[in-house]
N, C-alpha and C. Protein backbone atom coordinates (compact mmCIF):
# COMPACT_ATOMS: atom_id res chain seq x y z
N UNK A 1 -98.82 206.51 33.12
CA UNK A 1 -97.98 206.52 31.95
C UNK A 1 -98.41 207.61 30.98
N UNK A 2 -99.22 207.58 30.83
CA UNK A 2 -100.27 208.68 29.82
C UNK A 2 -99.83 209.79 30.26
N UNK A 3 -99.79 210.65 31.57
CA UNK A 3 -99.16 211.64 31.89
C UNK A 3 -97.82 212.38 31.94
N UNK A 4 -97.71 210.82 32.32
CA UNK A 4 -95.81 210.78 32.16
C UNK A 4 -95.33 211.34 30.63
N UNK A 5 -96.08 210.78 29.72
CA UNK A 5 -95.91 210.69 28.12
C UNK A 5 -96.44 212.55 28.10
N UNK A 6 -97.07 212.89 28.49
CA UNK A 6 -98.14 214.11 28.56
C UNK A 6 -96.91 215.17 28.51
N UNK A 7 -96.03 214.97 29.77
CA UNK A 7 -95.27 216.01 30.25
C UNK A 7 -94.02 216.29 29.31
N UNK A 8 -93.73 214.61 28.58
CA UNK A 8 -92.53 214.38 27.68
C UNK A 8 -93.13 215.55 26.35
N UNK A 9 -94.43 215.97 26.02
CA UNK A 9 -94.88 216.79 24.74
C UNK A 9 -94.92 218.32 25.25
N UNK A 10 -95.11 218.34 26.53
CA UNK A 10 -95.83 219.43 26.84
C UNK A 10 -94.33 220.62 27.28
N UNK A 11 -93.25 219.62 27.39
CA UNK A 11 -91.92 220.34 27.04
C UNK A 11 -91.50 220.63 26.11
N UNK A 12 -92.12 219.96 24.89
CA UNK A 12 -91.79 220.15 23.43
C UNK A 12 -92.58 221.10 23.22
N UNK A 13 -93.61 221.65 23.48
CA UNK A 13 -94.25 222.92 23.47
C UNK A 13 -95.77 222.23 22.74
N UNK A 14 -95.83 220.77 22.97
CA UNK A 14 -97.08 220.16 22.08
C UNK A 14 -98.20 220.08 23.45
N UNK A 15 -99.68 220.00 22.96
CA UNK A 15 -100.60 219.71 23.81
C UNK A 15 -101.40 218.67 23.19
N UNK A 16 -101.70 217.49 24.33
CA UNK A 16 -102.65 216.24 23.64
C UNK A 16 -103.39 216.36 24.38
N UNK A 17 -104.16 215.39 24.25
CA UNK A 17 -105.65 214.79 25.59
C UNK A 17 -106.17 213.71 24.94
N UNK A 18 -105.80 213.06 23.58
CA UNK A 18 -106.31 211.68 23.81
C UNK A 18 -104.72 210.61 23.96
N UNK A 19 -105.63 209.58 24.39
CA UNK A 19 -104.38 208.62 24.21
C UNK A 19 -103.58 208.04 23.25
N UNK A 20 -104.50 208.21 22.01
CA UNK A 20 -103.81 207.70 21.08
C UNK A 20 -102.96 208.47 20.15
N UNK A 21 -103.37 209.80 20.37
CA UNK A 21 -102.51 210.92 20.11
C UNK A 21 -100.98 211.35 21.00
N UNK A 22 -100.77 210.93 21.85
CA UNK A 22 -99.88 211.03 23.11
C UNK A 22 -99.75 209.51 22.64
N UNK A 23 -99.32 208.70 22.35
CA UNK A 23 -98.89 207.58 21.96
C UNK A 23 -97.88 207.92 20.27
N UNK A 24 -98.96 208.19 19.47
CA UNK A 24 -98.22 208.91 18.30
C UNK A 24 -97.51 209.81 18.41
N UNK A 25 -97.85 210.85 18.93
CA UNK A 25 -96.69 211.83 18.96
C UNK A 25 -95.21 211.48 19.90
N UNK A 26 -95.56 210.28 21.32
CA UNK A 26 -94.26 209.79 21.49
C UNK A 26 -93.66 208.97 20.70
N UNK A 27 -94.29 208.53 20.23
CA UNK A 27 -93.35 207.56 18.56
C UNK A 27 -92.68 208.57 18.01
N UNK A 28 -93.21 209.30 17.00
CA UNK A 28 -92.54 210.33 16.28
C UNK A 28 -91.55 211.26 16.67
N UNK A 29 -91.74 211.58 17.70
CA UNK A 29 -90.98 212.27 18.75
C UNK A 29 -89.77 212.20 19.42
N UNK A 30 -89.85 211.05 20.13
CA UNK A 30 -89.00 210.36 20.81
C UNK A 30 -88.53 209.43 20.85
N UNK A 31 -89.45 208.15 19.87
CA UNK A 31 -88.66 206.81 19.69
C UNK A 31 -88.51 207.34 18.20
N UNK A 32 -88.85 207.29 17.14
CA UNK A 32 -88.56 207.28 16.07
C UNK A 32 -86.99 208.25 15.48
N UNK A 33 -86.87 208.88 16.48
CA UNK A 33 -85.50 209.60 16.91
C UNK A 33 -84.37 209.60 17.52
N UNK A 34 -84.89 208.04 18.31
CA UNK A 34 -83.84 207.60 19.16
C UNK A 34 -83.59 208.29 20.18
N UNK A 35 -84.30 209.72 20.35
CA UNK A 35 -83.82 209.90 22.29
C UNK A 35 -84.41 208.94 23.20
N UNK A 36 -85.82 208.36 23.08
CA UNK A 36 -85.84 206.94 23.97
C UNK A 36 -86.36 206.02 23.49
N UNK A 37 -86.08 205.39 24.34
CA UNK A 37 -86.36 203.42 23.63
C UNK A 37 -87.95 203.01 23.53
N UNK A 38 -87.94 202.07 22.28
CA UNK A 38 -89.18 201.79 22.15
C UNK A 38 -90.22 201.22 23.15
N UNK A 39 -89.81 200.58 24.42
CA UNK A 39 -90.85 199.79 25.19
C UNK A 39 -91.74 201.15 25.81
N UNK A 40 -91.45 202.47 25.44
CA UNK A 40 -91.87 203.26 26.13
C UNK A 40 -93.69 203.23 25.50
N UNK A 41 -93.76 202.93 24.28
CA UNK A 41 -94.71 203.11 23.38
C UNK A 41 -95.37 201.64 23.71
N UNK A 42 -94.35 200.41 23.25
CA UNK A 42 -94.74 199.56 23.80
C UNK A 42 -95.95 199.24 25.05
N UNK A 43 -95.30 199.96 26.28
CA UNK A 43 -95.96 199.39 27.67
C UNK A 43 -97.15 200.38 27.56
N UNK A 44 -97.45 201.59 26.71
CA UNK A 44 -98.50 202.39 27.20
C UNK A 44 -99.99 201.96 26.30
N UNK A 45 -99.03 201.16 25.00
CA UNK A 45 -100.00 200.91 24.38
C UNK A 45 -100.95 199.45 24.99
N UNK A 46 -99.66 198.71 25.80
CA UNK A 46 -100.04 197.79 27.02
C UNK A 46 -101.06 198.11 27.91
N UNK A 47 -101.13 199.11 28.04
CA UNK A 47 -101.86 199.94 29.70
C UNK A 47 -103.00 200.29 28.73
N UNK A 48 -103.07 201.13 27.90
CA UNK A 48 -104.43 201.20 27.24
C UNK A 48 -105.34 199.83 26.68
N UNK A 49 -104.71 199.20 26.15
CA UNK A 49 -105.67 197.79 26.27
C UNK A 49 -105.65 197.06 27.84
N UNK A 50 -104.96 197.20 28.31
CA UNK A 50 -105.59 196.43 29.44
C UNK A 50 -106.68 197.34 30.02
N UNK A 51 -106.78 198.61 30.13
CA UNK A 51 -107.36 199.65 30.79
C UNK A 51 -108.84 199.49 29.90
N UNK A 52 -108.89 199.87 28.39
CA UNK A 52 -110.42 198.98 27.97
C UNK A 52 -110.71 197.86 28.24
N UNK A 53 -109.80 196.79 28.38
CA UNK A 53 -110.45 195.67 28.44
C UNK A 53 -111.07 195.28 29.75
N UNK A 54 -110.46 195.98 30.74
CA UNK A 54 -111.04 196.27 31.69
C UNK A 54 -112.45 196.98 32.21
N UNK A 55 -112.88 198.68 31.43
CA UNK A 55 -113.35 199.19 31.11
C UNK A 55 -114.36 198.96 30.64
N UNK A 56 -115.11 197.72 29.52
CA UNK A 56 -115.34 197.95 28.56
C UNK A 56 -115.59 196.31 28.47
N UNK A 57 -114.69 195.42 28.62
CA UNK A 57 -114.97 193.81 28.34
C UNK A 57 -114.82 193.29 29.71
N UNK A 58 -115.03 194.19 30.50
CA UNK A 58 -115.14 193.32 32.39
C UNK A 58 -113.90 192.17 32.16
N UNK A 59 -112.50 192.63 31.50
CA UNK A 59 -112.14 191.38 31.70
C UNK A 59 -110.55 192.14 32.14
N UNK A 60 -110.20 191.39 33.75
CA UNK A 60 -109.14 192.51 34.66
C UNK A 60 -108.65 190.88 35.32
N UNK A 61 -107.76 191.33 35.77
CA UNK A 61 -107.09 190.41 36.82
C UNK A 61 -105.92 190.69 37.75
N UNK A 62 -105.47 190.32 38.84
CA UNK A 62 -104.05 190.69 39.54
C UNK A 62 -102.82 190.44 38.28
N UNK A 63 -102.77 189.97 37.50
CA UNK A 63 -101.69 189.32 36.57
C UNK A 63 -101.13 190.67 35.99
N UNK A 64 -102.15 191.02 35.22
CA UNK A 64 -102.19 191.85 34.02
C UNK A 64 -102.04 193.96 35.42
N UNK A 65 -102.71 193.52 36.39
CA UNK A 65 -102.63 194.51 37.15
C UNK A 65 -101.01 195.16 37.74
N UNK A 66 -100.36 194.43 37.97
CA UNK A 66 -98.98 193.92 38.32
C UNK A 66 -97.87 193.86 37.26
N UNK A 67 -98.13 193.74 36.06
CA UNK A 67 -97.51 193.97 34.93
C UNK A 67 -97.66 195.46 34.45
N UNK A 68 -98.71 196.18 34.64
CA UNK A 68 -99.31 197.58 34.34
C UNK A 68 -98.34 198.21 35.01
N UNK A 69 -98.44 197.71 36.59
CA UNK A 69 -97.63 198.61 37.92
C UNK A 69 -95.97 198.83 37.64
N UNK A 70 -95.55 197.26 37.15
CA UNK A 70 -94.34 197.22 36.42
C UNK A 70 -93.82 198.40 35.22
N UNK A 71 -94.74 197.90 34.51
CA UNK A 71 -93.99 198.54 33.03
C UNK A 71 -94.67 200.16 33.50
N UNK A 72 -95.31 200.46 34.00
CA UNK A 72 -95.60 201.95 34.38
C UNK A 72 -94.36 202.85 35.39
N UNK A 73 -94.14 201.77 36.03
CA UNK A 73 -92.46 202.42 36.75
C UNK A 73 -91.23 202.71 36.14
N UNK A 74 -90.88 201.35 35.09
CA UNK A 74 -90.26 201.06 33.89
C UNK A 74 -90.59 202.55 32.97
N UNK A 75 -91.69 202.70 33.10
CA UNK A 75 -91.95 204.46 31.97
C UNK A 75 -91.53 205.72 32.76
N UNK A 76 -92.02 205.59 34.13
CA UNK A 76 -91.83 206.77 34.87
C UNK A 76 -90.09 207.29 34.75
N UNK A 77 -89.64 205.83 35.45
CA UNK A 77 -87.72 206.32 35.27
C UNK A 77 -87.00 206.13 34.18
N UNK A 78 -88.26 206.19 33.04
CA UNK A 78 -86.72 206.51 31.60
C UNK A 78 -87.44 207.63 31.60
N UNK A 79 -88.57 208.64 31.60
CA UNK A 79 -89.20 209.76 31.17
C UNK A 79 -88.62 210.55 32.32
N UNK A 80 -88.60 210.35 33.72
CA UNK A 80 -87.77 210.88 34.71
C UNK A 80 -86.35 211.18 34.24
N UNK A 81 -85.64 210.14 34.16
CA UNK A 81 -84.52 210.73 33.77
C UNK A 81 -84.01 211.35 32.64
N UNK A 82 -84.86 211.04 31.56
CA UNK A 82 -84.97 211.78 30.05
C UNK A 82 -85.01 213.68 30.34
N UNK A 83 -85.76 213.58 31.16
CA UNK A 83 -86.45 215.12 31.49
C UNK A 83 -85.74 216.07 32.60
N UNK A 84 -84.54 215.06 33.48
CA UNK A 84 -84.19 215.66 34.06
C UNK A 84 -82.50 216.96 33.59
């Protein structure tokens, strides 16, 4: 998702490398403008806490793994088709 989000700036002529910057700038950018919908910000900010909590509080599971896989496909084909 992070990449996906990466490529959505890096057409705008912007460059990030943290996550929480590539999170903000797709707010401002793209949801706060209405070219795409908010779960986009939503699910990544999803994927980054699960990804520390994983990381960081040893705490992971198939549940939360499977929901990631979800809403990360869910990002790929609105940023896919946004871009095409």
């Amino acid at each position: 998702m992070f990449h996906a989000c990466k490529s959505l700036l890096f057409r705008e002529g912007y460059s990030e490398k943290s996550h929480d910057c590539v999170i903000v700038a797709v707010q401002e950018l793209f949801v706060s403008t209405g070219k795409l919908p908010s779960e986009i910000v939503e699910h990544i900010r999803e994927a980054k806490s699960a990804r520390e909590a994983a990381d960081y509080g040893l705490t992971y599971g198939d549940d939360a793994a499977r929901m990631i896989i979800h809403e990360a496909e869910d990002v790929f084909r609105i940023i896919s088709e946004y871009l095409v």
